[in-house]
N, C-alpha and C. Protein backbone atom coordinates (compact mmCIF):
# COMPACT_ATOMS: atom_id res chain seq x y z
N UNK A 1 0.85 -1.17 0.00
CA UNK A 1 0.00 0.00 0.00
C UNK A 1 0.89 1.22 0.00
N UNK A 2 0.08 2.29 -0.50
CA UNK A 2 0.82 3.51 -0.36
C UNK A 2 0.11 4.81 -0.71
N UNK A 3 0.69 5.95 -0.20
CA UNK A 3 -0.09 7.36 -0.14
C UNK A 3 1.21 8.06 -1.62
N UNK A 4 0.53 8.99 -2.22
CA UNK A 4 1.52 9.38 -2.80
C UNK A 4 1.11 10.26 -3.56
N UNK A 5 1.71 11.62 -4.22
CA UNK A 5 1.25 12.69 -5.38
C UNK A 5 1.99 12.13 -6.56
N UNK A 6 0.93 12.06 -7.06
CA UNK A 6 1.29 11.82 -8.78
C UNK A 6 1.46 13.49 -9.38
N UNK A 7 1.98 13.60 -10.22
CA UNK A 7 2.31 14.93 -11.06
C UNK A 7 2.74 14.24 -12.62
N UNK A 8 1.13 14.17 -12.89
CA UNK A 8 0.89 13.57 -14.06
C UNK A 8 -0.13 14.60 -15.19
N UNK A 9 0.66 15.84 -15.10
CA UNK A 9 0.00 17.01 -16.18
C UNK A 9 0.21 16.27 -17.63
N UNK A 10 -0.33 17.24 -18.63
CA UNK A 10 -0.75 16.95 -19.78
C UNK A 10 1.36 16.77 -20.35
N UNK A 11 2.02 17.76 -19.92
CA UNK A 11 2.88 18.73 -20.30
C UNK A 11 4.56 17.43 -19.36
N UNK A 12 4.86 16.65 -19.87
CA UNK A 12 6.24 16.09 -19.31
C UNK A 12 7.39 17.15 -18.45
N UNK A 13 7.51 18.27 -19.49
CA UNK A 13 8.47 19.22 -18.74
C UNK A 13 7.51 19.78 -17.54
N UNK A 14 6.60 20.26 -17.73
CA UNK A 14 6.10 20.67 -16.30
C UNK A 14 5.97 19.98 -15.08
N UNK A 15 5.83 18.59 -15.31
CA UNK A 15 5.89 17.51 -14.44
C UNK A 15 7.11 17.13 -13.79
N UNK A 16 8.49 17.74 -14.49
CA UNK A 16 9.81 17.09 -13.97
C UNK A 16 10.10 18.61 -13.38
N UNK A 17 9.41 20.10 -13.82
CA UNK A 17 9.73 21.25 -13.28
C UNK A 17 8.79 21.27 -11.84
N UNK A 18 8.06 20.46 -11.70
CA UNK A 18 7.09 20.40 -10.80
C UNK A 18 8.25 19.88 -9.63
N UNK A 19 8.28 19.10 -10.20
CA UNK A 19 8.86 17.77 -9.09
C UNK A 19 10.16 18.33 -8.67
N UNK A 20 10.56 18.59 -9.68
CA UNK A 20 12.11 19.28 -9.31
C UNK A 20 12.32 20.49 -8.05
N UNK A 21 11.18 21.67 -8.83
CA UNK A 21 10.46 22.31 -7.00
C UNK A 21 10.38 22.03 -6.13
N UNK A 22 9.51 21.05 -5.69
CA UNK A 22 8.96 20.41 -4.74
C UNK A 22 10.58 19.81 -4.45
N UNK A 23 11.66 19.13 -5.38
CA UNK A 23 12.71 18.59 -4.28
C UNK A 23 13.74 19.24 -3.65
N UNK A 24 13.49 20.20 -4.29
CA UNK A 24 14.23 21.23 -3.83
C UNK A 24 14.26 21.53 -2.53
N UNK A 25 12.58 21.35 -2.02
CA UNK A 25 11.88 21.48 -0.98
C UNK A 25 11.84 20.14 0.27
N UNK A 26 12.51 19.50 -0.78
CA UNK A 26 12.66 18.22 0.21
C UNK A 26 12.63 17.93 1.71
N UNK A 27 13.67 18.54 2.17
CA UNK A 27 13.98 18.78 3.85
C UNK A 27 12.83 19.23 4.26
N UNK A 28 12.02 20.23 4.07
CA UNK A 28 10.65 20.92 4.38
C UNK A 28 9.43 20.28 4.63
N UNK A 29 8.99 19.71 3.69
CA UNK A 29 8.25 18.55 3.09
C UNK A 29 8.50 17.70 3.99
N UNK A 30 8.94 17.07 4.11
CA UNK A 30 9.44 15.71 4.90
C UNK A 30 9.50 15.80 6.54
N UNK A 31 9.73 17.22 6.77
CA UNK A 31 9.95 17.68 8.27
C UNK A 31 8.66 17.62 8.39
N UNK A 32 7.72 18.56 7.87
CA UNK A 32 6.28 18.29 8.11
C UNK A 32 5.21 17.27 7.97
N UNK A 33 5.77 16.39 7.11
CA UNK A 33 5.33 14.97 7.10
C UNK A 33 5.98 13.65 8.05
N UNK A 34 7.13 13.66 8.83
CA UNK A 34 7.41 13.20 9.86
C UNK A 34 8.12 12.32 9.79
N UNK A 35 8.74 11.86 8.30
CA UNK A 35 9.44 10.76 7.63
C UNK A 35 9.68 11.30 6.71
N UNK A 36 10.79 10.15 5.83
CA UNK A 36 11.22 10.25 4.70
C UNK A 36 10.22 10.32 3.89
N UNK A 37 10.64 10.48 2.25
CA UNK A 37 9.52 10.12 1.20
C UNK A 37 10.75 9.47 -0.18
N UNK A 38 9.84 8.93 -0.54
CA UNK A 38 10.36 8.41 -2.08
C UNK A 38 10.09 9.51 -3.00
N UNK A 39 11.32 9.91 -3.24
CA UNK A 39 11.48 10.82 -4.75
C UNK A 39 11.86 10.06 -5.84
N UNK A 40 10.30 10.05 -6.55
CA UNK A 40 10.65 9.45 -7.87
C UNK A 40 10.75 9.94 -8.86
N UNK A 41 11.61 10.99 -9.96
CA UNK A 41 11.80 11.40 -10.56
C UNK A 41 10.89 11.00 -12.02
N UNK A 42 11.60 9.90 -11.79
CA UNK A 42 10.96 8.93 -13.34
C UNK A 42 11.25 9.55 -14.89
N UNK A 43 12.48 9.46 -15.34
CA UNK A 43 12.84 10.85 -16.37
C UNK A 43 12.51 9.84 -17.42
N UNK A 44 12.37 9.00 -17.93
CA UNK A 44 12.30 7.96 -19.04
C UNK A 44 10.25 7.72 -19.12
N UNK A 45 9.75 8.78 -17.91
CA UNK A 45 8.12 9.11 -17.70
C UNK A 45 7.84 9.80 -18.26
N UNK A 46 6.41 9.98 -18.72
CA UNK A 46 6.02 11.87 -18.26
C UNK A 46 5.64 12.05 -16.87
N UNK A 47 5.47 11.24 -16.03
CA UNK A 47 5.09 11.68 -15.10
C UNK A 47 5.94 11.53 -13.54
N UNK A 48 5.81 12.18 -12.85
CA UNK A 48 6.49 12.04 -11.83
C UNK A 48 5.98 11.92 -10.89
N UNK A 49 6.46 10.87 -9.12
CA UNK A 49 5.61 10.73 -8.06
C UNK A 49 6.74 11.06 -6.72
N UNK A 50 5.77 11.62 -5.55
CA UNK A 50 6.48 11.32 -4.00
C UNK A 50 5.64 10.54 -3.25
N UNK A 51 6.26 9.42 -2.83
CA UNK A 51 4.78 8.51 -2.07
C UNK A 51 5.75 7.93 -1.08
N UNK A 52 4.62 7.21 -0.33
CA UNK A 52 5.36 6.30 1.15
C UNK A 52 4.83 5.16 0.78
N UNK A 53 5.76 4.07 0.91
CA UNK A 53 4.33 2.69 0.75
C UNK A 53 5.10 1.84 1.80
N UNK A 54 4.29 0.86 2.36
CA UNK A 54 4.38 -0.04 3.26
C UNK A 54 3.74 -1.16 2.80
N UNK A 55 4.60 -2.28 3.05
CA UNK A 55 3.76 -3.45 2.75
C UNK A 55 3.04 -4.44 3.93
N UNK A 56 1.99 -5.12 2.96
CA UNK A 56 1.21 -5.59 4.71
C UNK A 56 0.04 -6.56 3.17
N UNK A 57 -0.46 -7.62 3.88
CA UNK A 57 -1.08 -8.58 3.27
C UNK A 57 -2.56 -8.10 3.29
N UNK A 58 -3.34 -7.28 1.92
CA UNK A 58 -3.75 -6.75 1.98
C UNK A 58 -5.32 -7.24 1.64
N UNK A 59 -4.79 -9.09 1.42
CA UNK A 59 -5.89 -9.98 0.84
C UNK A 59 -6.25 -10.63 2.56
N UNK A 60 -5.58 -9.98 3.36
CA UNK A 60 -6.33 -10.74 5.25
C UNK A 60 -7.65 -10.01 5.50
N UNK A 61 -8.36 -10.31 5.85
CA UNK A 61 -9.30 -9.30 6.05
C UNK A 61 -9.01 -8.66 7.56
N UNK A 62 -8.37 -9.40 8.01
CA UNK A 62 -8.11 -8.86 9.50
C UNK A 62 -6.69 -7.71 9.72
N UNK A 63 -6.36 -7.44 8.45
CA UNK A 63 -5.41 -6.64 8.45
C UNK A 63 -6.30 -5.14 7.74
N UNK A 64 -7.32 -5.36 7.24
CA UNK A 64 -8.02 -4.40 7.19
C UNK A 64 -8.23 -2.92 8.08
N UNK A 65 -8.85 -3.27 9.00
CA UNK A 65 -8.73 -1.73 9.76
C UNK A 65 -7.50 -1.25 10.18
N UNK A 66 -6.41 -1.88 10.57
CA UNK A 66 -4.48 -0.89 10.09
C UNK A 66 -4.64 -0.82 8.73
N UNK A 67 -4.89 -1.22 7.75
CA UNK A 67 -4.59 -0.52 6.51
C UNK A 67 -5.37 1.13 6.38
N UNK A 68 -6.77 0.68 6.90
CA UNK A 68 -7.55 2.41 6.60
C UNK A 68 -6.84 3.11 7.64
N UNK A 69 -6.62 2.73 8.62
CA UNK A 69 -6.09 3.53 9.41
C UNK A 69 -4.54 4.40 9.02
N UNK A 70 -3.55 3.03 8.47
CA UNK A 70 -2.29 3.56 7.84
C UNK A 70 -2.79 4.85 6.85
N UNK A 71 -3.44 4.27 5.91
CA UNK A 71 -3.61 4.97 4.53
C UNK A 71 -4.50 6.65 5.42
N UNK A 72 -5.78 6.54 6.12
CA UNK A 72 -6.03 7.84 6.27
C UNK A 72 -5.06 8.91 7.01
N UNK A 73 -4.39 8.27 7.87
CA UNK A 73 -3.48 8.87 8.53
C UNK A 73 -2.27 9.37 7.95
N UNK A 74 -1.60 8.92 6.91
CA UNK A 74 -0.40 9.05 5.81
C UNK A 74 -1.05 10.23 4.69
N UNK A 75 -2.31 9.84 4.33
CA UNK A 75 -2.31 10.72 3.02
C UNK A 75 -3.03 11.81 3.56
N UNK A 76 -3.49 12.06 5.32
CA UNK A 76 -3.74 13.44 5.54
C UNK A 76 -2.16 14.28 6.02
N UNK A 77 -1.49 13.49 6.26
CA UNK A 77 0.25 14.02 6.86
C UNK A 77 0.64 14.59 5.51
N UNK A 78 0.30 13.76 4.22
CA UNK A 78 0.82 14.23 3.33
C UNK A 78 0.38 16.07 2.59
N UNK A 79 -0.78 15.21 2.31
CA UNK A 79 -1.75 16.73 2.12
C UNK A 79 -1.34 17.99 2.49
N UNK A 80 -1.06 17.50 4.26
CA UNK A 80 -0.79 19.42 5.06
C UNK A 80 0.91 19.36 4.74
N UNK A 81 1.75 18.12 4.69
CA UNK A 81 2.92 18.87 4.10
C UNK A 81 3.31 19.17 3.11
N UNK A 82 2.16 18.95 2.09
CA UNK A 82 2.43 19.29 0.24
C UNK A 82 1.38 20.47 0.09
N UNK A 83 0.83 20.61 1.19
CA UNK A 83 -0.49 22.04 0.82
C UNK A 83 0.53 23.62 0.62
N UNK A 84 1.38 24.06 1.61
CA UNK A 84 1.64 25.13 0.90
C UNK A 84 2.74 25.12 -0.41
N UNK A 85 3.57 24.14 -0.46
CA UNK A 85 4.54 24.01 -1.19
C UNK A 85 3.96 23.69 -2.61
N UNK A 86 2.84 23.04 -3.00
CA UNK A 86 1.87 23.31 -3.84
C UNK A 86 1.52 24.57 -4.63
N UNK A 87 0.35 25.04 -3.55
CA UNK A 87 -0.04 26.56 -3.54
C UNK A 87 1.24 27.80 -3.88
N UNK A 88 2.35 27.31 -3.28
CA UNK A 88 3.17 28.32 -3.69
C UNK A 88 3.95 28.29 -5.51
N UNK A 89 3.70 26.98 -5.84
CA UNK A 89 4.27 26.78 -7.25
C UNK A 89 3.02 26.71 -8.22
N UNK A 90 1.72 26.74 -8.00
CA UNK A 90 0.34 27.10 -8.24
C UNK A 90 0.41 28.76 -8.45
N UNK A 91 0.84 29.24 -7.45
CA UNK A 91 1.10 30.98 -7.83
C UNK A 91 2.03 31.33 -8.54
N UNK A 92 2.91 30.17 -8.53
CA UNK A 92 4.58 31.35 -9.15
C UNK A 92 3.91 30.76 -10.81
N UNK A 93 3.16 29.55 -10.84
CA UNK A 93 3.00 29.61 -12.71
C UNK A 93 2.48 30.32 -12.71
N UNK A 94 0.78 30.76 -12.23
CA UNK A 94 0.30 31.87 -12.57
C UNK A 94 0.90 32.85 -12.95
N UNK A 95 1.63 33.18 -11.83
CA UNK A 95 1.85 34.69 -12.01
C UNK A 95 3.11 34.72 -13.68
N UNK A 96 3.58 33.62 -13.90
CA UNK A 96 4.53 33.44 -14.94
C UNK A 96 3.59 33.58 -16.31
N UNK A 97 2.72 32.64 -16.14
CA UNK A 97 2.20 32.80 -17.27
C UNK A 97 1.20 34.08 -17.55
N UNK A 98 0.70 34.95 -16.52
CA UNK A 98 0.11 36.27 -16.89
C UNK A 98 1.39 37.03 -17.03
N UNK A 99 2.81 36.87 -16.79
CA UNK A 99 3.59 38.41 -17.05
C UNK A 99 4.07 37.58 -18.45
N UNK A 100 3.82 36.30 -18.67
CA UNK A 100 4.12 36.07 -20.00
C UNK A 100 5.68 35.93 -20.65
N UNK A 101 5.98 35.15 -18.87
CA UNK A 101 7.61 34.47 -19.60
C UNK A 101 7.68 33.29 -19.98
N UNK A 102 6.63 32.84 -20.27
CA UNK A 102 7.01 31.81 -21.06
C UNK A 102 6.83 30.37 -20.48
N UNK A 103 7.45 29.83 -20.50
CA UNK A 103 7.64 28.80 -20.16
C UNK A 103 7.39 27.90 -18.11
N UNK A 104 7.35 27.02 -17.81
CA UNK A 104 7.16 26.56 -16.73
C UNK A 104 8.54 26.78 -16.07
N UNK A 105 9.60 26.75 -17.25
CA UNK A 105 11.05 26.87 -16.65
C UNK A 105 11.53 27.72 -16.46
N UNK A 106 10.83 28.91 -16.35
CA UNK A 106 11.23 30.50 -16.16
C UNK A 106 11.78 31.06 -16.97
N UNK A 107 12.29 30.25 -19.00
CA UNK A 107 12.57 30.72 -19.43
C UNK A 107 11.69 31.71 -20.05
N UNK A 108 11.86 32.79 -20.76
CA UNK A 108 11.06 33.86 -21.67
C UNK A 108 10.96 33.03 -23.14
N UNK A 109 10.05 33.04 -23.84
CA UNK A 109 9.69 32.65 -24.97
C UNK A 109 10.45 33.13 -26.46
């Protein structure tokens, strides 16, 4: 099992400029989520992921309530430590693409 953000836009480069942000942010991220995370780049993708997974026999039925419990508890840790670091690369495209430089990579067109 596992919790994890996919960054699976239409656009490959935005997805590895995404991700690349966000690892930048790594130490941050991770402090507020309380553990490590898997940075998966995935450059041979378009898409890129950060997830936690744990394994656990998921065909027991008696292993059932730790799994909802793992999973709700992980992907709300995740949420509040990917919510502003998000929001903040949510604003910087905006604001890129209304002053009209171009690109996701800050280059000018």
């Amino acid at each position: 099992m596992r919790v994890q953000l996919d960054l699976n836009r239409h656009d490959k480069t935005e997805n590895k400029y995404l991700f690349d942000q966000l690892y930048e942010r790594q130490d941050q991220i991770e402090k507020a989520f309380g553990q490590s995370l898997e940075w998966l780049r995935l450059d041979d993708k378009k898409s890129s992921r950060v997830q936690l997974a744990s394994s656990i026999d998921g065909y027991d039925r008696a292993n059932w309530p730790e799994i909802v419990e793992w999973l709700v508890s992980h992907i709300n840790a995740l949420e509040k430590a990917l919510k502003t670091p998000l929001m903040q690369l949510n604003k910087s495209l905006k604001q890129s693409l209304i002053a009209g430089t171009g690109d996701s990579d800050g280059t000018e067109n």
